[in-house]
Protein backbone atom coordinates (compact mmCIF):
# COMPACT_ATOMS: atom_id res chain seq x y z
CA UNK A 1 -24.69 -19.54 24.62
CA UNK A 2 -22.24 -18.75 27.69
CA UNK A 3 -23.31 -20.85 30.62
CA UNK A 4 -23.25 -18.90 33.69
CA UNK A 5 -23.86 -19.30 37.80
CA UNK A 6 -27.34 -18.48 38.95
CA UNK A 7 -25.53 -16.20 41.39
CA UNK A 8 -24.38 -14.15 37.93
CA UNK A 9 -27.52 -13.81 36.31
CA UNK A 10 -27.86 -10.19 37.55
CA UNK A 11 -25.34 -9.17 35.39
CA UNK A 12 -26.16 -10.38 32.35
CA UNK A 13 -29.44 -9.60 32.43
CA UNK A 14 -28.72 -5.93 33.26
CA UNK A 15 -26.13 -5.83 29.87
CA UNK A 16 -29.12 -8.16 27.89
CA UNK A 17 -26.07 -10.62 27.18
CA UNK A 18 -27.59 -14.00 26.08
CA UNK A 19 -26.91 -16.94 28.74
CA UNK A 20 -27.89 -20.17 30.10
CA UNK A 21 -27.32 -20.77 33.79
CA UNK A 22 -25.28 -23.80 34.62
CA UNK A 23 -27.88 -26.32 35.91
CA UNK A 24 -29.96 -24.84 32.74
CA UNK A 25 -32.92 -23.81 34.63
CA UNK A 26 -32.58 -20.16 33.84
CA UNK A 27 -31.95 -18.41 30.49
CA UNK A 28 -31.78 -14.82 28.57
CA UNK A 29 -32.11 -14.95 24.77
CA UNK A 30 -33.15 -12.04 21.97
CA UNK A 31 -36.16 -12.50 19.87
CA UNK A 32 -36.45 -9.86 17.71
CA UNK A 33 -36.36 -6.84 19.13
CA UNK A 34 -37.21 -8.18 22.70
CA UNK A 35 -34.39 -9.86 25.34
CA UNK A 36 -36.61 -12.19 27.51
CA UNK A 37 -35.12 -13.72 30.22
CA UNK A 38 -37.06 -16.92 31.60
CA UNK A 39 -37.21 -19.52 33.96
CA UNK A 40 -37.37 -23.23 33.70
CA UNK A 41 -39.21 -22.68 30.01
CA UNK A 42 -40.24 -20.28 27.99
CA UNK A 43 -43.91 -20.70 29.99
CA UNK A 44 -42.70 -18.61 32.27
CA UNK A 45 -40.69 -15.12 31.50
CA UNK A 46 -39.47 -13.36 34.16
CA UNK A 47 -38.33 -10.13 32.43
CA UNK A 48 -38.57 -8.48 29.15
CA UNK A 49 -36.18 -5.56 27.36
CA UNK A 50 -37.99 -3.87 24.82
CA UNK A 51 -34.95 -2.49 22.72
CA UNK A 52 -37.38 -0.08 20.77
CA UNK A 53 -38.82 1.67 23.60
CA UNK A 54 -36.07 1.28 25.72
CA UNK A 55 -38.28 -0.52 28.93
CA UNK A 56 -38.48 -3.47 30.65
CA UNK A 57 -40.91 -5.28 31.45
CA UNK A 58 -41.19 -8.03 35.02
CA UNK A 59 -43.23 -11.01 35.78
CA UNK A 60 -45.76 -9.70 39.01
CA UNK A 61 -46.53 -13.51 39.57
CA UNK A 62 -44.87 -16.15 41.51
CA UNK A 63 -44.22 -19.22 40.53
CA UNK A 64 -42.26 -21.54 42.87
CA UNK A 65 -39.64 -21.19 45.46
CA UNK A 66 -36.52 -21.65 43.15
CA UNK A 67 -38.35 -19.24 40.56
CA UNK A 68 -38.36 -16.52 43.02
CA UNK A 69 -35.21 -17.01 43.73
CA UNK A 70 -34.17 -17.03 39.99
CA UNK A 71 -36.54 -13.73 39.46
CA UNK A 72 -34.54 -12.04 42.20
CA UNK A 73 -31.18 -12.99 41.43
CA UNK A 74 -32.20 -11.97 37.26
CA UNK A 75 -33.41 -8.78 38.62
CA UNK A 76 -31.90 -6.71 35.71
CA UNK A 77 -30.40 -3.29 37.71
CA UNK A 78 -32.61 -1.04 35.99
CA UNK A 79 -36.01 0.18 37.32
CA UNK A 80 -38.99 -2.42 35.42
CA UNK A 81 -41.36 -0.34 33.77
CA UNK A 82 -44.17 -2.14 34.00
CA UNK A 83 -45.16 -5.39 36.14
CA UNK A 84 -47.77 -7.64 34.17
CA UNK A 85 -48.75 -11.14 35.24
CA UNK A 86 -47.66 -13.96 33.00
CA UNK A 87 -50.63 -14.10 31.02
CA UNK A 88 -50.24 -10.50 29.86
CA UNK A 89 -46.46 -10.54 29.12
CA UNK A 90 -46.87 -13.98 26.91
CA UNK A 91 -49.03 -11.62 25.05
CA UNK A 92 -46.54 -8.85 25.28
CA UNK A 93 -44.03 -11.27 23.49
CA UNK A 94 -46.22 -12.95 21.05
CA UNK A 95 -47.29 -9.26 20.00
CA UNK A 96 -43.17 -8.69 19.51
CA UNK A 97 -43.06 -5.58 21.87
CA UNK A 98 -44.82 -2.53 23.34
CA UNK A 99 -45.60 -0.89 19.81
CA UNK A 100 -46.78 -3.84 18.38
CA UNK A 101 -48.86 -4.31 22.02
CA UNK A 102 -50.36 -1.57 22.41
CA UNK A 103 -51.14 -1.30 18.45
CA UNK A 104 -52.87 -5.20 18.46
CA UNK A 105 -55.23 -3.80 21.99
CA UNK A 106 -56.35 -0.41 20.18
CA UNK A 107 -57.66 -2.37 17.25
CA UNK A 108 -59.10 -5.33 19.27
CA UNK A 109 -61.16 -2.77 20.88
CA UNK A 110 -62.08 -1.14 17.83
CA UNK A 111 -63.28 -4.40 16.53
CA UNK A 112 -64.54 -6.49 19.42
């Protein structure tokens, strides 16, 4: 993975290239059809590309000082989408996308 400056995170997260920042506190990686970029762990993502739909998806929470900082300087130069909290885009990812999302609520509901 190509270790980068935290100061150069907004470029690779707007071309979804997979990184790690220097000090290792930030990364971008692919799973599946999804680029998820996080910070300090995958506990908390800060943005999500959905390569099927073409979207992406931001964290609404905050988290600490230096993850603030790493969610603005990760801010991808597209508009987000959608905002969720972190709760809801954990989900998001587990579910492997908006298709896959929206398809797991629709049947909850029909069966809860």
């Amino acid at each position: 993975m190509t270790r980068i400056a935290n100061a150069d995170m907004g470029r690779y997260v707007s071309h979804r290239q997979p990184f790690i920042t220097n000090n290792k506190t930030a990364f971008g990686e692919y799973d599946g059809d999804l680029y998820i970029v996080y910070s300090y762990g995958k506990h908390f993502p800060m943005y999500v590309f959905d390569r099927n739909t073409h979207m992406w998806f931001g964290n609404s929470d905050k988290y600490s000082r230096t993850t603030s900082s790493h969610q603005t300087k990760a801010h991808p130069r597209q508009n987000i989408d959608a905002w969720l909290d972190t709760g809801k885009l954990q989900q998001f990812i587990a579910a492997g996308g908006y298709v896959n999302a929206c398809a797991d609520r629709i049947i909850g509901d029909a069966n809860g």
